[in-house]
C-alpha atoms as a PDB file:
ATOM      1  CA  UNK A   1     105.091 118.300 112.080  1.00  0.00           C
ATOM      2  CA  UNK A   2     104.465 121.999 111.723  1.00  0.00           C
ATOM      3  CA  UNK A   3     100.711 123.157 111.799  1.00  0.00           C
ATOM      4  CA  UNK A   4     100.394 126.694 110.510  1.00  0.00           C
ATOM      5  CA  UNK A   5      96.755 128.665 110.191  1.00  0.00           C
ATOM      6  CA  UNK A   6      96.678 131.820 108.278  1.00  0.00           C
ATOM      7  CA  UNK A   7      93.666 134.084 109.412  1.00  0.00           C
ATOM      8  CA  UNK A   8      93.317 137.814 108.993  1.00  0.00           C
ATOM      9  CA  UNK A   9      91.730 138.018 112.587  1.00  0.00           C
ATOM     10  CA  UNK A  10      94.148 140.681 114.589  1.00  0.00           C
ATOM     11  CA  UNK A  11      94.558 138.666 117.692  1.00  0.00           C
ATOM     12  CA  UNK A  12      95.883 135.880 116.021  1.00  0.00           C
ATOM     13  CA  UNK A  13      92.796 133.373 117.253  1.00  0.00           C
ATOM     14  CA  UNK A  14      93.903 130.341 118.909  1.00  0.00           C
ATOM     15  CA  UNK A  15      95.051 128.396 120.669  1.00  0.00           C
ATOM     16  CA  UNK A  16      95.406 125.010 118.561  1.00  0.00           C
ATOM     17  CA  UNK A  17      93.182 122.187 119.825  1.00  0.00           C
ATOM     18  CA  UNK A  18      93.644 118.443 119.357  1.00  0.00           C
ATOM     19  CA  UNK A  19      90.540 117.203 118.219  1.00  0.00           C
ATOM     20  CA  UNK A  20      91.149 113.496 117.321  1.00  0.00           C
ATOM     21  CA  UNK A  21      94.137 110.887 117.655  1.00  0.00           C
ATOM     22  CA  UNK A  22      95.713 108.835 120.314  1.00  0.00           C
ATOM     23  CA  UNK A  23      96.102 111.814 123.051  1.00  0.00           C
ATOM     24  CA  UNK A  24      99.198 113.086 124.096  1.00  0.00           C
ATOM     25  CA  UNK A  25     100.413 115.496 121.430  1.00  0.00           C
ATOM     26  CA  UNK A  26     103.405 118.153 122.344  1.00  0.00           C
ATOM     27  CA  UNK A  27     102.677 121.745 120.903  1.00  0.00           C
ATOM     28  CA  UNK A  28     105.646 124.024 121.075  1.00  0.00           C
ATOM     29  CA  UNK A  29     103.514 127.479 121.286  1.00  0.00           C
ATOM     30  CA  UNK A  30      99.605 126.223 121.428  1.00  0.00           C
ATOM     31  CA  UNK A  31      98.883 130.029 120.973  1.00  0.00           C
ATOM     32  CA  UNK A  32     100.120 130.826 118.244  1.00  0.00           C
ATOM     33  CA  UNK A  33      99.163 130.353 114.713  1.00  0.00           C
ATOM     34  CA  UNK A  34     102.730 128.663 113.622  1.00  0.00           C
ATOM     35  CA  UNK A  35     103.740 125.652 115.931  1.00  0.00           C
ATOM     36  CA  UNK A  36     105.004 122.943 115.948  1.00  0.00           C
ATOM     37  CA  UNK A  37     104.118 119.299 117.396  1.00  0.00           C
ATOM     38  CA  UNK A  38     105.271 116.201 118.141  1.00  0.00           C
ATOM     39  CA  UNK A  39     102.807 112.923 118.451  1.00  0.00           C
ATOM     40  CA  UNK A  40     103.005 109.859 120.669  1.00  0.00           C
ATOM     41  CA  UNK A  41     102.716 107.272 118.099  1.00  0.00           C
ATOM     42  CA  UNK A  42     101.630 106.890 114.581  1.00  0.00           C
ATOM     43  CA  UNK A  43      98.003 107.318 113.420  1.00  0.00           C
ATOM     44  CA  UNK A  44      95.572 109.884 111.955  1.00  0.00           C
ATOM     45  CA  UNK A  45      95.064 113.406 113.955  1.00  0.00           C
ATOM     46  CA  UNK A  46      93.055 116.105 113.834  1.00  0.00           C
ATOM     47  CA  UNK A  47      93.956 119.765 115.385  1.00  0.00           C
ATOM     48  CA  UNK A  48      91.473 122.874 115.095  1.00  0.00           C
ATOM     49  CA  UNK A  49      92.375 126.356 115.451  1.00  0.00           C
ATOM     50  CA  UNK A  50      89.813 129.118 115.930  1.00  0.00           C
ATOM     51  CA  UNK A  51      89.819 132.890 114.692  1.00  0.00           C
ATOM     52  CA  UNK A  52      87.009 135.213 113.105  1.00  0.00           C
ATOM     53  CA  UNK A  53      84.281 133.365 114.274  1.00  0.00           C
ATOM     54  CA  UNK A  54      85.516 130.261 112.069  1.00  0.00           C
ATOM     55  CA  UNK A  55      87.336 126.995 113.230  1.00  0.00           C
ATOM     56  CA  UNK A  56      90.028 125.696 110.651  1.00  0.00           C
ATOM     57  CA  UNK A  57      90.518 122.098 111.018  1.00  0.00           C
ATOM     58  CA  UNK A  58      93.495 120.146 109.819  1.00  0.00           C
ATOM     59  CA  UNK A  59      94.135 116.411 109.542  1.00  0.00           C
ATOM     60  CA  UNK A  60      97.736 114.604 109.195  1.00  0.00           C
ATOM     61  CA  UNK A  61      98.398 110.874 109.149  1.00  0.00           C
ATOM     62  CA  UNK A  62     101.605 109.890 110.335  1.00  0.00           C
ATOM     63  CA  UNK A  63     102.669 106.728 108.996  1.00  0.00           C
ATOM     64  CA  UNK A  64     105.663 104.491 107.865  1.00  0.00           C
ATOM     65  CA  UNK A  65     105.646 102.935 104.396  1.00  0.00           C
ATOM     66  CA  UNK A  66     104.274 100.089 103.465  1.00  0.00           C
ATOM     67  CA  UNK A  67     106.446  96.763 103.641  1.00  0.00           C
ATOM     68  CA  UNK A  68     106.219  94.024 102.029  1.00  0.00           C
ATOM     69  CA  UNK A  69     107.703  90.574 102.142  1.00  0.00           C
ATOM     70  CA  UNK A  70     108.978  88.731  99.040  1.00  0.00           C
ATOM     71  CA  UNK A  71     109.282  85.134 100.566  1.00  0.00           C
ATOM     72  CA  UNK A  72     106.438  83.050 101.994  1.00  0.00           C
ATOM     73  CA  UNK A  73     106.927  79.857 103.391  1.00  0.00           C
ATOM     74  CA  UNK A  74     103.443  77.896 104.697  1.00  0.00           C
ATOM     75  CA  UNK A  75     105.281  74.951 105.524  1.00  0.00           C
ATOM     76  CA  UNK A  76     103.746  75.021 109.564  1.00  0.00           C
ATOM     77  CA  UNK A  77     107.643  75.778 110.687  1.00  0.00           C
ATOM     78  CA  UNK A  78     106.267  78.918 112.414  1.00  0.00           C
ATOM     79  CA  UNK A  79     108.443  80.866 109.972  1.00  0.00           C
ATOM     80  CA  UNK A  80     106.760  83.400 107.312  1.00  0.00           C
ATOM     81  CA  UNK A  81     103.346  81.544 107.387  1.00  0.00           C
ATOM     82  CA  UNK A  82     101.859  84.159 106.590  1.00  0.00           C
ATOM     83  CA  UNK A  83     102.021  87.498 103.962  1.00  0.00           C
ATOM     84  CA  UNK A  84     101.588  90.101 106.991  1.00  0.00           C
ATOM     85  CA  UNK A  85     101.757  93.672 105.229  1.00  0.00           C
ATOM     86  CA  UNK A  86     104.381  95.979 107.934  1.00  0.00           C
ATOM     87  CA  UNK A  87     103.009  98.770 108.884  1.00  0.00           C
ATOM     88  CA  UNK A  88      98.993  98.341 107.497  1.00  0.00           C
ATOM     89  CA  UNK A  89      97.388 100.845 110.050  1.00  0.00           C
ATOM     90  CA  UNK A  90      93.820 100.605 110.232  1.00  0.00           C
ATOM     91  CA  UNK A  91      93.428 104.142 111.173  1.00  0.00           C
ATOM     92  CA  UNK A  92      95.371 105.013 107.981  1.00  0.00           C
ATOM     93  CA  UNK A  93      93.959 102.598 105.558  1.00  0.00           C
ATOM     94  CA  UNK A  94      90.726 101.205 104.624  1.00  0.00           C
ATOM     95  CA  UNK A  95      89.231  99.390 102.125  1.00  0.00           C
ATOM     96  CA  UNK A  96      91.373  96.768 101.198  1.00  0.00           C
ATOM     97  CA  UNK A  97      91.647  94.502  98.232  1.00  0.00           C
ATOM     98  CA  UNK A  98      94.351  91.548  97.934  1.00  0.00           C
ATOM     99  CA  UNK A  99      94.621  89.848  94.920  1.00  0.00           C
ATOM    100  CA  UNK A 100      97.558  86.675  94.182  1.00  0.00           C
ATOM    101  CA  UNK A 101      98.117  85.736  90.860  1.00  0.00           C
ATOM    102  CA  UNK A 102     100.255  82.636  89.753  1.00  0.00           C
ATOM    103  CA  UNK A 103     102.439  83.115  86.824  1.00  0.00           C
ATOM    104  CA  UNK A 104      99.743  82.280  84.294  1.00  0.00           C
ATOM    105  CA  UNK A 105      97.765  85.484  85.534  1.00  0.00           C
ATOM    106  CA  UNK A 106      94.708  83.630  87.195  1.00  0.00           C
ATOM    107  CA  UNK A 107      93.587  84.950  90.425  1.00  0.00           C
ATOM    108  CA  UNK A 108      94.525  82.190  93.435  1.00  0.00           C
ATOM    109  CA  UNK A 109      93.293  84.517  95.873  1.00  0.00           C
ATOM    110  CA  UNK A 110      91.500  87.379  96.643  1.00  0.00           C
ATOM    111  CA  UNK A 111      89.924  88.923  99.358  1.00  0.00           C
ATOM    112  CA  UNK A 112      88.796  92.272 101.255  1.00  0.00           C
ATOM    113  CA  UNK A 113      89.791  94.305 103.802  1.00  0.00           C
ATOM    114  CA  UNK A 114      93.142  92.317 104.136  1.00  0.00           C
ATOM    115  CA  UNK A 115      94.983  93.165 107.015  1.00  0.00           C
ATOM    116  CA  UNK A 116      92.506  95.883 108.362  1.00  0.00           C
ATOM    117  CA  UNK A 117      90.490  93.113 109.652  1.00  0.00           C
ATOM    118  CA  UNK A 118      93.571  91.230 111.050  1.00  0.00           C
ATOM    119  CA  UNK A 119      93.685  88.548 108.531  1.00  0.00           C
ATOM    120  CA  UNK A 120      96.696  87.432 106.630  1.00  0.00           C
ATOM    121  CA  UNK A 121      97.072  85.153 103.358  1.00  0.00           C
ATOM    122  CA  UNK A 122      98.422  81.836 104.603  1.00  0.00           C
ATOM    123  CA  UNK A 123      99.505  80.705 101.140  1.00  0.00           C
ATOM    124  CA  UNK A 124      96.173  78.896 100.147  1.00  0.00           C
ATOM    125  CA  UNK A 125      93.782  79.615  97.268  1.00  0.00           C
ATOM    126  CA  UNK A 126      90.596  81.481  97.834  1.00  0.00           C
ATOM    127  CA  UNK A 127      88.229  78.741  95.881  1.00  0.00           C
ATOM    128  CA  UNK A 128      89.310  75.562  97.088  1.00  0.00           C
ATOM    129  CA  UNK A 129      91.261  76.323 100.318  1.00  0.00           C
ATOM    130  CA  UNK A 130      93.982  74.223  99.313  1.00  0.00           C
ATOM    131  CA  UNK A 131      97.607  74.901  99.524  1.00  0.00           C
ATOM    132  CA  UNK A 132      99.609  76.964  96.618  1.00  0.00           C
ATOM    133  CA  UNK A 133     102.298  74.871  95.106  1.00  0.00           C
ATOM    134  CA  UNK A 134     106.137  76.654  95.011  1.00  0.00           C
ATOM    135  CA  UNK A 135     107.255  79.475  92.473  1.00  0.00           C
ATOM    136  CA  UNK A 136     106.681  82.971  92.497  1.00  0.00           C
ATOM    137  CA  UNK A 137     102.919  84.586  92.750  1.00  0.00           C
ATOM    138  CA  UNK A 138     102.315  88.546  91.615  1.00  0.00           C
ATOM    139  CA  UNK A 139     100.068  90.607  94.090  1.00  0.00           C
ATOM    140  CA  UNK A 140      98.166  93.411  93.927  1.00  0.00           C
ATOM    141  CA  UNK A 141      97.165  95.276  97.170  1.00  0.00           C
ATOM    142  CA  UNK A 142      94.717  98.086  96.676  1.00  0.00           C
ATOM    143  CA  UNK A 143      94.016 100.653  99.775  1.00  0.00           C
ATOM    144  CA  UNK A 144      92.299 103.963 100.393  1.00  0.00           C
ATOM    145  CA  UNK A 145      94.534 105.715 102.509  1.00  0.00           C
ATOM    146  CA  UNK A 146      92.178 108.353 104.756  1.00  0.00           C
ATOM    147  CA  UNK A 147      94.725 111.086 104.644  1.00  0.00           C
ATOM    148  CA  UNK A 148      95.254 111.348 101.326  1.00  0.00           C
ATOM    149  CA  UNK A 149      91.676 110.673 100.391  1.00  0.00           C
ATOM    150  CA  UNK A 150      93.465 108.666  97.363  1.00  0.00           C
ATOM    151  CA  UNK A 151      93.358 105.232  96.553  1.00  0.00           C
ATOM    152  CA  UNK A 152      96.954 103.512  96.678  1.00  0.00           C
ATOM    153  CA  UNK A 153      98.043 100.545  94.663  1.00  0.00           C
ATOM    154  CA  UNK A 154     100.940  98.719  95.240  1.00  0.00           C
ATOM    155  CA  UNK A 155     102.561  95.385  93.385  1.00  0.00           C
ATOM    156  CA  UNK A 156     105.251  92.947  93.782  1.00  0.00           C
ATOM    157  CA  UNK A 157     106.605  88.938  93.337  1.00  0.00           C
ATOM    158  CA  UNK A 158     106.597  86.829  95.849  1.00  0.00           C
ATOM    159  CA  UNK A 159     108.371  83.741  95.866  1.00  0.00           C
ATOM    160  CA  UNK A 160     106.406  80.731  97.656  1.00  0.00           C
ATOM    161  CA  UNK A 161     108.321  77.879  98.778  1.00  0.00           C
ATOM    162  CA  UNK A 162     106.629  75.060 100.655  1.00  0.00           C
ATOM    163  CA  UNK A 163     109.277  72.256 101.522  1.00  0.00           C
ATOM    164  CA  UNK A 164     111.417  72.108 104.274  1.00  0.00           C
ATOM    165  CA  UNK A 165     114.266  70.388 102.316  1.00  0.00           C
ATOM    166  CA  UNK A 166     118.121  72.069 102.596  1.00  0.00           C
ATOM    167  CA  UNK A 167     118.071  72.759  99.103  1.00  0.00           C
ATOM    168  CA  UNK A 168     114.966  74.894  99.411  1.00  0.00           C
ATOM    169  CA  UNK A 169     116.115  76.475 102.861  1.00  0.00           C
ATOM    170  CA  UNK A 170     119.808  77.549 100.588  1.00  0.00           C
ATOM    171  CA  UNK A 171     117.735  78.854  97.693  1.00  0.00           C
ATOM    172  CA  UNK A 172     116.074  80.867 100.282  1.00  0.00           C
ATOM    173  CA  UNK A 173     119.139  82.227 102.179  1.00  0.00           C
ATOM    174  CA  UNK A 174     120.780  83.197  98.368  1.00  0.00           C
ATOM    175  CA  UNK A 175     117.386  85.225  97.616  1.00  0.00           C
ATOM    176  CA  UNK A 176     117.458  86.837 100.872  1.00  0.00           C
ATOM    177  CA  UNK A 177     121.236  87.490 100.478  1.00  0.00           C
ATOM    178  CA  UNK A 178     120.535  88.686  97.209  1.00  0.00           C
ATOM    179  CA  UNK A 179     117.788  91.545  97.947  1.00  0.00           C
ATOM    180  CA  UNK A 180     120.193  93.132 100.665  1.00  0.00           C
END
């Protein structure tokens, strides 16, 4: 990323400062008031720069998109158990809400901070802990991303399928071939 502070201060001020993220952050020219960086790993960061008796701060989140599955199977295989969100970063997002609907629009699940807190839907209903039966389910996933400052919202199908029998396992493969 490029950081760039405008000041009016005749020496420039400076130099940058990291002032929060994972440490090892590469500035090209910590002096001056244009540079560029390079971070270790993904995450929020915060870098200050000083000049006229006033420190600027700046904050960048550097993330990959969201991704999301489209196939659950909690059959106890060991194979997409669970609906694990790629990519969820706690230091990114907060403030979760997961919602599953079945196809009739009543809620079969819902809970906070999902993912944040480690936790993953394992394909059984919030009220009664029991199992979801096959066919496809419409979430919601609701996050406040700390960058930003927004809240995000993002929707999709997803297809459950809970035997183990080769028809099911060739429905999957053609739905998987299908979305490539």
């Amino acid at each position: 990323a490029t950081l760039i502070a405008y000041t009016d201060d005749p020496n420039q001020g400076g130099p940058w400062e990291q002032v929060f993220g994972q440490p090892g952050v590469i500035f090209s020219d910590p002096t001056s008031n244009f540079t560029d960086i390079t971070v270790p790993d993904f995450g929020l960061y915060s870098f200050a720069y000083p000049a006229c008796d006033t420190i600027s701060i700046i904050n960048i989140g550097f993330e990959c998109p969201l991704i999301f599955a489209n196939v659950l199977t909690p059959n106890d295989d060991g194979n997409n158990e669970l609906f694990i969100v790629k990519n969820l970063n706690p230091e990114i997002y907060t403030e979760s809400i997961f919602t599953v609907y079945n196809r009739w629009g009543v809620i079969v699940y819902n809970t906070t901070d999902y993912g944040i807190n480690g936790e993953w839907w394992n394909g059984k209903t919030t009220y009664s802990n029991t199992q979801v039966t096959d066919g496809v389910y419409y979430y919601v996933l609701e996050v406040f991303n700390n960058v930003t400052k927004q809240k995000e919202k993002h929707t999709g199908d997803l297809n459950i399928f809970m035997s183990n029998s080769s028809s099911s396992n060739e429905n999957l493969k053609m739905m998987n071939l299908n979305k490539e």
